[in-house]
N, C-alpha and C. Protein backbone atom coordinates (compact mmCIF):
# COMPACT_ATOMS: atom_id res chain seq x y z
N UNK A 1 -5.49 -1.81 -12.28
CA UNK A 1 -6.04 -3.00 -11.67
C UNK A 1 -6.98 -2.60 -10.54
N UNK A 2 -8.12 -3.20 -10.65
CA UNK A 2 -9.01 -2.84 -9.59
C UNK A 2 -8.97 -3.28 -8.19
N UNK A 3 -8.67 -4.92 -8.15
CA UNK A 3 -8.07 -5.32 -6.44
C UNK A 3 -6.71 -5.21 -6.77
N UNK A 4 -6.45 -4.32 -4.60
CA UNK A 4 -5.47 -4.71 -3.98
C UNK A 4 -4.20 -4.87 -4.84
N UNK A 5 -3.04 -4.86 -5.05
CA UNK A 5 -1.76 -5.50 -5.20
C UNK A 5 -1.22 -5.60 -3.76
N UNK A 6 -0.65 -6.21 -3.27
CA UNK A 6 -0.17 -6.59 -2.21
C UNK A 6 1.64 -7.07 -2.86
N UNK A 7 2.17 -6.27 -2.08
CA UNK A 7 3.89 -6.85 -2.25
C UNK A 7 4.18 -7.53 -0.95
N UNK A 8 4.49 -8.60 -0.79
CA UNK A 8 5.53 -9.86 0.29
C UNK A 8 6.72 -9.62 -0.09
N UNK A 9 7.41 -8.73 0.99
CA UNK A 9 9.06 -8.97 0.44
C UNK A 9 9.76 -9.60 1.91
N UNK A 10 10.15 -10.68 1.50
CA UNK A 10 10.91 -11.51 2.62
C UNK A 10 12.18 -11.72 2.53
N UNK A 11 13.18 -11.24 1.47
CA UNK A 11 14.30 -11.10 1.53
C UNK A 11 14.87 -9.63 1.35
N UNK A 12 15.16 -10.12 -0.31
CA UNK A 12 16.14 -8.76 -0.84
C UNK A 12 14.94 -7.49 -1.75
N UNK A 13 15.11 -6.75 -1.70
CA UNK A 13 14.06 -6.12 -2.33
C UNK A 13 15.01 -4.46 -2.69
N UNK A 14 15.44 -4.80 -3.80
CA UNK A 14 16.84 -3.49 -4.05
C UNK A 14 16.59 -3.27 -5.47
N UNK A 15 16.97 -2.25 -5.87
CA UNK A 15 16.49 -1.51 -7.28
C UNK A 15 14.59 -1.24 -7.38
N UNK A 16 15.33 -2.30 -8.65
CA UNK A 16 13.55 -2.73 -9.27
C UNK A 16 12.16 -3.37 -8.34
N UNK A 17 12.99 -3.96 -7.21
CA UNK A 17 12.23 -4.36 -6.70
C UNK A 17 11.93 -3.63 -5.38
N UNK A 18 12.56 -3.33 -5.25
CA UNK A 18 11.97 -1.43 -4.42
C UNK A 18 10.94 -0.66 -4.92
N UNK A 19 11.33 -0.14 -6.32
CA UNK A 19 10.68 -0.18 -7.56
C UNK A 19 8.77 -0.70 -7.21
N UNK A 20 8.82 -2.07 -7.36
CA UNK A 20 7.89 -2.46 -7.48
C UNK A 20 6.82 -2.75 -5.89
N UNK A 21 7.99 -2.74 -4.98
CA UNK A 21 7.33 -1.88 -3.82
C UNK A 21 6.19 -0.94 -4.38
N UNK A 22 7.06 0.20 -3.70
CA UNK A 22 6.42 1.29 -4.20
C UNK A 22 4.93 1.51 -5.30
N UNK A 23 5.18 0.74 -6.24
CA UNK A 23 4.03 0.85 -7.42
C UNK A 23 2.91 0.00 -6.79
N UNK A 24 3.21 -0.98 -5.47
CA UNK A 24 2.11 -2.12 -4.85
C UNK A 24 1.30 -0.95 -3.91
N UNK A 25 -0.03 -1.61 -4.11
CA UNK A 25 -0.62 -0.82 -2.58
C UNK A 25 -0.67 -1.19 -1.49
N UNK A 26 -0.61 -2.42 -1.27
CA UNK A 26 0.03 -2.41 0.68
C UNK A 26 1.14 -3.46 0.35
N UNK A 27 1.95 -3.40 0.98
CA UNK A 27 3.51 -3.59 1.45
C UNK A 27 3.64 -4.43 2.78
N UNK A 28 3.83 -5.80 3.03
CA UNK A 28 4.21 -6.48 3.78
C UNK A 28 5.87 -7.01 3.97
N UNK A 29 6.27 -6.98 4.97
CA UNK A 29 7.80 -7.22 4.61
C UNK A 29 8.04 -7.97 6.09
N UNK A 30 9.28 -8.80 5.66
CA UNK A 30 9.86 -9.42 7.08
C UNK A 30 10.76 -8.09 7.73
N UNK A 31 10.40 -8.72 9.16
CA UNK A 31 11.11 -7.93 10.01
C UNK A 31 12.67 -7.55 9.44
N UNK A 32 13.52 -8.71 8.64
CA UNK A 32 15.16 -8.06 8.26
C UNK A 32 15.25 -8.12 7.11
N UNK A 33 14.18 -7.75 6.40
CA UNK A 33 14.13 -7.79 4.61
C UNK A 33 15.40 -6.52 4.47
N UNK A 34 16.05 -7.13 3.56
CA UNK A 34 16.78 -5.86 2.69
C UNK A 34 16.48 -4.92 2.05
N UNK A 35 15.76 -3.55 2.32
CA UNK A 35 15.53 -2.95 1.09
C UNK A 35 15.68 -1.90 0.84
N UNK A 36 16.29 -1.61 -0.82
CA UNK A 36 16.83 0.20 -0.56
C UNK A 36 16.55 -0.15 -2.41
N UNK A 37 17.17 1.23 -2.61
CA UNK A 37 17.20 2.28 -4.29
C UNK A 37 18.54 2.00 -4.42
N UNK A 38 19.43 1.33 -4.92
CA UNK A 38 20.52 1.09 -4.89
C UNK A 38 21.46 1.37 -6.59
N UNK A 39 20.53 2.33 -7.30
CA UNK A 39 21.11 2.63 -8.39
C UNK A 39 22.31 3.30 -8.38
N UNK A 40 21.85 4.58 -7.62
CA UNK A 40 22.99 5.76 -7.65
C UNK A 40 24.64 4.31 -6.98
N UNK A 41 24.27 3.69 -7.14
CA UNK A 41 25.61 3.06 -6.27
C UNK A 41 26.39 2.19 -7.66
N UNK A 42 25.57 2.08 -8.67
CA UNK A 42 26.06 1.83 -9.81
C UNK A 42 26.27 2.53 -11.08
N UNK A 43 26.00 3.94 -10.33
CA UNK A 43 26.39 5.20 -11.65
C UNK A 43 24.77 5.07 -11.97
N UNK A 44 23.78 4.72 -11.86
CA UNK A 44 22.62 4.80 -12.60
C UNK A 44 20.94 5.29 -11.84
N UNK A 45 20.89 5.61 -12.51
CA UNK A 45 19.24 6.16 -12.22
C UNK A 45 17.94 5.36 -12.04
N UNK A 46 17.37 5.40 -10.91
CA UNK A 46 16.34 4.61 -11.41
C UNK A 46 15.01 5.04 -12.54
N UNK A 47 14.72 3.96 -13.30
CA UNK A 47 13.75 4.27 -14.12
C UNK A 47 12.53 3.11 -14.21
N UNK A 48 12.02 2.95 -12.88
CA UNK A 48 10.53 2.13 -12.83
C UNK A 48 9.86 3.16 -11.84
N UNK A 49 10.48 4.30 -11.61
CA UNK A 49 9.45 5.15 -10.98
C UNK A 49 9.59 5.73 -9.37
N UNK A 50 11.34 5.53 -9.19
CA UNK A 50 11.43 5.90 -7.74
C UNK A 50 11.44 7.38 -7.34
N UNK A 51 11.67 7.96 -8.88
CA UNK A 51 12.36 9.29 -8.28
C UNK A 51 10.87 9.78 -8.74
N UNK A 52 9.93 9.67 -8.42
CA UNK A 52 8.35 9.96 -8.76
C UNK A 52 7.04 9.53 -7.60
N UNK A 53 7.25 8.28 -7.55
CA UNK A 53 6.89 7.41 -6.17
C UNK A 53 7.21 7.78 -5.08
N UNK A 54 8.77 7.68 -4.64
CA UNK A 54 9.04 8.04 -3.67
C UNK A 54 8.79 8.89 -2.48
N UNK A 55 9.03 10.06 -3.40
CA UNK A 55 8.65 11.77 -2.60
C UNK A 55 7.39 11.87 -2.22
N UNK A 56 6.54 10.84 -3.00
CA UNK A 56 4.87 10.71 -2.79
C UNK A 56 4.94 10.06 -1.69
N UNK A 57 5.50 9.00 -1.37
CA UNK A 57 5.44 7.99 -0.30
C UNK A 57 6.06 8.75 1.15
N UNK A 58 7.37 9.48 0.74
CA UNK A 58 7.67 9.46 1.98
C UNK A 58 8.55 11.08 2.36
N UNK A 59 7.92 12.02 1.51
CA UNK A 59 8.55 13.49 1.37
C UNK A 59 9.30 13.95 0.68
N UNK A 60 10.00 14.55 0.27
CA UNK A 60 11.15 14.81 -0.32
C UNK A 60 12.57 14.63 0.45
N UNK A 61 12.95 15.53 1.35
CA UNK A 61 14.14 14.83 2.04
C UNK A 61 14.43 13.64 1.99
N UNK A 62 13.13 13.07 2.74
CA UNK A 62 13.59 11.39 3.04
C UNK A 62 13.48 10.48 1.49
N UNK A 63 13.29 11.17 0.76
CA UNK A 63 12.98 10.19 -0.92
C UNK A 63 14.73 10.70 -1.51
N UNK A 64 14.92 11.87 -1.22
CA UNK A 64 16.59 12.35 -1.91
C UNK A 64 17.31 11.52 -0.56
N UNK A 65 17.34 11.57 0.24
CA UNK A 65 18.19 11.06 1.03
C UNK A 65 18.44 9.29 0.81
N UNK A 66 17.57 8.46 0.38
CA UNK A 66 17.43 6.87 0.26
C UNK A 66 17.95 7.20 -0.84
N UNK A 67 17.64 7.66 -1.88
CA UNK A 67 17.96 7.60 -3.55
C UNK A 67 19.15 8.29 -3.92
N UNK A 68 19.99 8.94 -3.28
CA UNK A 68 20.94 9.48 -3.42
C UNK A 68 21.88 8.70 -2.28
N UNK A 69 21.59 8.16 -1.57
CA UNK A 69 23.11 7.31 -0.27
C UNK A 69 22.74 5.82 -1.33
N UNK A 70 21.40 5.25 -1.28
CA UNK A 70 20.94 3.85 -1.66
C UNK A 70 21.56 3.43 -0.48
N UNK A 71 21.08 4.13 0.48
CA UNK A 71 21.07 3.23 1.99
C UNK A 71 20.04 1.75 2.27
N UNK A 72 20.70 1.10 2.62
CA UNK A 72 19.63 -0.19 2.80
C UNK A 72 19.10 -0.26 4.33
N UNK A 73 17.89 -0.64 4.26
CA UNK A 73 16.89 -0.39 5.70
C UNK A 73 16.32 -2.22 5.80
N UNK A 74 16.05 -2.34 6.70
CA UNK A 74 14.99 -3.35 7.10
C UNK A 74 13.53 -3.06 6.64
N UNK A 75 13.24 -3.92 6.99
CA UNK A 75 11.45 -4.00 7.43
C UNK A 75 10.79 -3.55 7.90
N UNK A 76 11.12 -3.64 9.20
CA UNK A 76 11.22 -2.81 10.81
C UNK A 76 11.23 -1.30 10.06
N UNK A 77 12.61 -0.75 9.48
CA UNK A 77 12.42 0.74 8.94
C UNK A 77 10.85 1.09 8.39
N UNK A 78 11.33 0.32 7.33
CA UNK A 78 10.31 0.40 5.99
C UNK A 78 9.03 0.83 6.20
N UNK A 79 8.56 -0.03 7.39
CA UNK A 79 7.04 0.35 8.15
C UNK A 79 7.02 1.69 9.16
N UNK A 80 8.35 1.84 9.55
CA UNK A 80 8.52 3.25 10.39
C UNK A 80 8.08 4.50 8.91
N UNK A 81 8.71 4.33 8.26
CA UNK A 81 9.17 5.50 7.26
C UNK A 81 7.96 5.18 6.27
N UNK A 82 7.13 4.42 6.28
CA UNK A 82 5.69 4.66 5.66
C UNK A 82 5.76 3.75 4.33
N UNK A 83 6.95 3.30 3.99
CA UNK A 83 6.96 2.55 3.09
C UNK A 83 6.21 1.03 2.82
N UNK A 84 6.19 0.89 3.96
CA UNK A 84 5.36 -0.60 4.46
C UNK A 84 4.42 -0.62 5.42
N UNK A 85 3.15 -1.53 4.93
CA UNK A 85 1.96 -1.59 5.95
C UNK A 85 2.41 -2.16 7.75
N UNK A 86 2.78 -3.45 7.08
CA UNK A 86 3.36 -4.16 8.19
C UNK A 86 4.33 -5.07 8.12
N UNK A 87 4.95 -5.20 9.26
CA UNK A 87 6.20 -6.48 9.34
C UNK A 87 5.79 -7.39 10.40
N UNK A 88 6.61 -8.60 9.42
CA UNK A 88 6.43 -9.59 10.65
C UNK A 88 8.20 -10.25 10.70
N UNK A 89 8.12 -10.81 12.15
CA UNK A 89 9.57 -11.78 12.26
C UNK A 89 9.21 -12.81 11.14
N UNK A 90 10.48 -13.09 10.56
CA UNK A 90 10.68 -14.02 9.87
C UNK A 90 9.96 -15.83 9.88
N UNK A 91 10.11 -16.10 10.99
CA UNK A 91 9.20 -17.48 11.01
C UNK A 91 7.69 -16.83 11.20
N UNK A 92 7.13 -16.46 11.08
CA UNK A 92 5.90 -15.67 11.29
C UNK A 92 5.19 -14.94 9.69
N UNK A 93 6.45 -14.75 8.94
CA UNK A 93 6.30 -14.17 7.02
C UNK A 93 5.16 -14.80 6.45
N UNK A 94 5.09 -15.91 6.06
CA UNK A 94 4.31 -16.65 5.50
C UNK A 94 3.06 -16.75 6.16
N UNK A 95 3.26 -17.16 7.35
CA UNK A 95 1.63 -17.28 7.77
C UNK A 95 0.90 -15.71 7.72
N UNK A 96 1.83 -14.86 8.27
CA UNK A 96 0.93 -13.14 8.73
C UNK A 96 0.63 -12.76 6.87
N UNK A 97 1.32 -12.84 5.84
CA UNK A 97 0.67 -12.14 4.76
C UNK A 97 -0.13 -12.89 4.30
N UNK A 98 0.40 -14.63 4.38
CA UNK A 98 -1.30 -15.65 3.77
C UNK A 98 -2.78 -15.00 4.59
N UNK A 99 -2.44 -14.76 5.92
CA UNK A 99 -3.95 -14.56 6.77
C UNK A 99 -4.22 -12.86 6.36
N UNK A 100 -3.16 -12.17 6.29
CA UNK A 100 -3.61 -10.41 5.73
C UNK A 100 -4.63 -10.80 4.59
N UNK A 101 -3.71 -11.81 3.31
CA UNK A 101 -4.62 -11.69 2.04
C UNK A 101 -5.71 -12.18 2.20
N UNK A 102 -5.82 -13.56 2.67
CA UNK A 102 -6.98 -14.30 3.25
C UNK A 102 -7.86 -12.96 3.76
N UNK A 103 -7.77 -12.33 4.60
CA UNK A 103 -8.85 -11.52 5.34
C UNK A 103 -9.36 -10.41 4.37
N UNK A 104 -8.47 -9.93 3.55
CA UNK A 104 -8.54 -8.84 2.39
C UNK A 104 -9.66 -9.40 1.31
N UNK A 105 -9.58 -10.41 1.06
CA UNK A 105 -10.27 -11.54 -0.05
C UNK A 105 -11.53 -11.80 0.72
N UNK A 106 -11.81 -11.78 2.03
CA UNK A 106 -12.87 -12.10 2.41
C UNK A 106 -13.83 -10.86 2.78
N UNK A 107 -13.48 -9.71 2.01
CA UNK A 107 -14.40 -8.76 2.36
C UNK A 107 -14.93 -8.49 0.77
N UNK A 108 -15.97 -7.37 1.06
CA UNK A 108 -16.97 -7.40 -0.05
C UNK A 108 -16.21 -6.52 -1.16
N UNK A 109 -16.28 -7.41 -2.44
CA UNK A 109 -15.32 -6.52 -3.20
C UNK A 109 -15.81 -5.28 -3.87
N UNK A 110 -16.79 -4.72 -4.03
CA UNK A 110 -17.37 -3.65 -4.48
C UNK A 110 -16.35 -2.84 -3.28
N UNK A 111 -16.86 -2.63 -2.19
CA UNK A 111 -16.05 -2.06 -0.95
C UNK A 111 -14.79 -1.80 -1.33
N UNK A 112 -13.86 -2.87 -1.19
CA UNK A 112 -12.50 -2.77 -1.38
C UNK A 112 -11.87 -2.23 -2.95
N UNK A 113 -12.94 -2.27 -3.94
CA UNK A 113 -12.71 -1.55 -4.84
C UNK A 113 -12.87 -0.38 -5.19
N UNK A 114 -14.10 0.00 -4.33
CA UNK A 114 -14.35 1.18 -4.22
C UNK A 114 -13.05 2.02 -3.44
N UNK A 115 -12.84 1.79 -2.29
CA UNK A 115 -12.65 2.42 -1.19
C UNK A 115 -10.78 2.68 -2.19
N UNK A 116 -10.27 1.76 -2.65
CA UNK A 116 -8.99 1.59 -3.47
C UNK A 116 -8.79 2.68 -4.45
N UNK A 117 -10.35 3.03 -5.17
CA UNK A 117 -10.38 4.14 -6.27
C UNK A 117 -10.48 5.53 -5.66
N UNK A 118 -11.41 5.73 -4.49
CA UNK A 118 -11.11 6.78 -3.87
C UNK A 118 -10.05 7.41 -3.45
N UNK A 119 -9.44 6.22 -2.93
CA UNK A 119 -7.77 6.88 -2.08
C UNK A 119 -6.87 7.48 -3.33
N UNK A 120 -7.19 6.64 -4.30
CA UNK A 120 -6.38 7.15 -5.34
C UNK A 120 -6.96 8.00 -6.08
N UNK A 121 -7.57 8.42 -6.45
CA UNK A 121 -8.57 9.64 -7.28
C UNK A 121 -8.28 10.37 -5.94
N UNK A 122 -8.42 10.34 -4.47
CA UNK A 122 -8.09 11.42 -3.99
C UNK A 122 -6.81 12.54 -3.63
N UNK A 123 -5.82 11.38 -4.45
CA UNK A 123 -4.77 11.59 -4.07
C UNK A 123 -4.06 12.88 -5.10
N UNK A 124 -4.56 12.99 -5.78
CA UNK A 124 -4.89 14.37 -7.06
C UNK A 124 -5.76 15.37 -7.04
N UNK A 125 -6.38 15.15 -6.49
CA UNK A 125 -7.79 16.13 -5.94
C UNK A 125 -7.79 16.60 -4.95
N UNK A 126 -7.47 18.00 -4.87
CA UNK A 126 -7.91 18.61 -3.99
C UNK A 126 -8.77 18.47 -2.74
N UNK A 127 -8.79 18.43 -1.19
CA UNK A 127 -9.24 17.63 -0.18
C UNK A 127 -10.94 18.18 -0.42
N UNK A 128 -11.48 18.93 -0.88
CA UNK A 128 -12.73 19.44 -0.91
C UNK A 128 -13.70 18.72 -1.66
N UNK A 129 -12.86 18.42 -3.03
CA UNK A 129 -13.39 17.62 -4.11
C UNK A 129 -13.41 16.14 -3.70
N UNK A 130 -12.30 15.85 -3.43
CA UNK A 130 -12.17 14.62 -3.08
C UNK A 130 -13.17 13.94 -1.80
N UNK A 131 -13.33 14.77 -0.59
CA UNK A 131 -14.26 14.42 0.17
C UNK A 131 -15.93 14.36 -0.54
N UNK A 132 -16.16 15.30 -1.58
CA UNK A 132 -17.46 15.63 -2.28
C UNK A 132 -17.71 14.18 -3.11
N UNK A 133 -16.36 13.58 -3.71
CA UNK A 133 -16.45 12.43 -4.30
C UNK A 133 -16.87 11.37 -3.48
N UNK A 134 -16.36 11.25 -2.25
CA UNK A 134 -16.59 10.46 -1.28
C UNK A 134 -17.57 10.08 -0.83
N UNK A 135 -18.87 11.10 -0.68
CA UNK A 135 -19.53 11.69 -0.24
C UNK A 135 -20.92 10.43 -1.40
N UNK A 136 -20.67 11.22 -2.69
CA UNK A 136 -21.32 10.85 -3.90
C UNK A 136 -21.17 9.07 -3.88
N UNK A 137 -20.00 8.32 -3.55
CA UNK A 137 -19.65 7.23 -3.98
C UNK A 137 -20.63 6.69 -2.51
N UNK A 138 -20.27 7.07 -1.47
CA UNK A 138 -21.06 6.23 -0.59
C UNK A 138 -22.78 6.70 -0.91
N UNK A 139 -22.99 7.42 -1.08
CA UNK A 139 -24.64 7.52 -1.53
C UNK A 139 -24.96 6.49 -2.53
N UNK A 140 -24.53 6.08 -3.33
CA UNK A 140 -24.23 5.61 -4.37
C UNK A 140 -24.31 3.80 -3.99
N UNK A 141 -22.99 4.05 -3.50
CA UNK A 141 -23.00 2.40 -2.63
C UNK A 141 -24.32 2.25 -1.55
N UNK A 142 -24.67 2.53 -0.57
CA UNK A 142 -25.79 2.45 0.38
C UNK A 142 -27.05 2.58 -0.73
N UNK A 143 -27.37 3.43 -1.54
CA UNK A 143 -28.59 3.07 -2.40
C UNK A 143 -28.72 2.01 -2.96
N UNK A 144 -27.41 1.04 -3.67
CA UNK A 144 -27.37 -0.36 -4.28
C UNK A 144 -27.91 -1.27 -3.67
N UNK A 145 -28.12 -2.43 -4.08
CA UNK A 145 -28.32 -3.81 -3.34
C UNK A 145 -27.10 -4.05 -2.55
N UNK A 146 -25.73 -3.89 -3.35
CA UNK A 146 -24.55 -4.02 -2.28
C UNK A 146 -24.36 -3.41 -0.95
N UNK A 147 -24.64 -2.47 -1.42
CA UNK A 147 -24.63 -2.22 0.29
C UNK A 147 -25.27 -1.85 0.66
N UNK A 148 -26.80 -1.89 0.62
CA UNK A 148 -27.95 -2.67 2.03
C UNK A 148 -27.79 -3.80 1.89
N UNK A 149 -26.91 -4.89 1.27
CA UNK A 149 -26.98 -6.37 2.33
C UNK A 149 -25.07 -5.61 3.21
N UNK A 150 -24.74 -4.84 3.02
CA UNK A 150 -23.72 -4.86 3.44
C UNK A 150 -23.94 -4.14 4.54
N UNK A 151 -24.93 -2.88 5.12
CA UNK A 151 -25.72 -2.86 5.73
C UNK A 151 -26.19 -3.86 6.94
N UNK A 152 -27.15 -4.46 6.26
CA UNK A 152 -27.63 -5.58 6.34
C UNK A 152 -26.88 -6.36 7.65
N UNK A 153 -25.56 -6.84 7.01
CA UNK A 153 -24.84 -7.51 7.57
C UNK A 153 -24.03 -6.88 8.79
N UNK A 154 -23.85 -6.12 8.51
CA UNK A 154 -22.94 -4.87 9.29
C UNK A 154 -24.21 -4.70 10.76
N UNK A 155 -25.43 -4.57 10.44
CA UNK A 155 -26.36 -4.94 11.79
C UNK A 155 -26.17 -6.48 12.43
N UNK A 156 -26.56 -7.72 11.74
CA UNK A 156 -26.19 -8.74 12.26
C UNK A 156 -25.34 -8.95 12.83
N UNK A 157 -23.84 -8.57 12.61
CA UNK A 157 -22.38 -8.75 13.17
C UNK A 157 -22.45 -7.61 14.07
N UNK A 158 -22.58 -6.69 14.08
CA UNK A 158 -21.99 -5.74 15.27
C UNK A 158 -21.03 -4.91 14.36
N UNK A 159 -19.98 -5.14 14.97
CA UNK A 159 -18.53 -3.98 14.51
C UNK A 159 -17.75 -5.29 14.40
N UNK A 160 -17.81 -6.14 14.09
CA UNK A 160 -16.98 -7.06 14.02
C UNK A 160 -16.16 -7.66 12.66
């Protein structure tokens, strides 16, 4: 998928849906969301991709240590330990990820698609290559019409 996935987890978010954490690219969660790997606690393994995801997300120790206790963390954790972009308190859930997506949706999507394929193509590539790609894609973008009005715009506004 080319835009964004965005995961909202405002409650329980255990197994699969940890799971599907993980497979989202930014991660919003309430401040006392529930969420852990909670297989090993039923004799079973996960199989949507934790024991693969994980160690990517957040090292090895800390990926054997969640997946082997199926300790359950907050929100609050989740964003410590890299698993999540951001948290918000609970009366606050709804409005902070409607205005995240809202603001995400209001930028130029070539950009955000671009910038989405890089992180991930760089994430296999070697830092040399991957910067060289980088390199190529913004030449690429700034020569287009997209971005000299993006350009363009980026003079009118400031840094804003």
């Amino acid at each position: 998928m080319q835009a964004p996935v965005i995961a909202a987890v405002e409650g329980v978010a255990m197994a699969g849906g940890f799971e599907l954490m993980q497979a989202s690219d930014i991660v919003l969660v309430s401040d006392d969301a529930k969420i852990a790997d909670n297989h090993v606690k039923f004799g079973m393994i996960p199989g949507g991709g934790s024991t693969q995801r994980l160690s990517r997300l957040v090292g090895r120790q800390e990926a054997l240590g969640l997946l082997l206790s199926g300790d359950r963390m907050s929100g609050v954790d989740a964003v410590r330990r890299g698993l999540a972009y951001r948290s918000f308190p609970q009366a606050e859930f709804a409005r902070g990820v409607h205005g995240f997506a809202a603001d995400l949706a209001g930028r130029r999507r070539e950009a955000v698609v671009s910038i989405k394929r890089l992180v991930y193509t760089g994430l296999g590539a070697p830092l040399p290559s991957g910067l060289e790609h980088e390199i190529d894609c913004v030449v690429d973008h700034i020569c287009g019409g997209v971005g000299q009005n993006g350009a363009t715009a980026f003079r009118q506004r400031g840094t804003s």
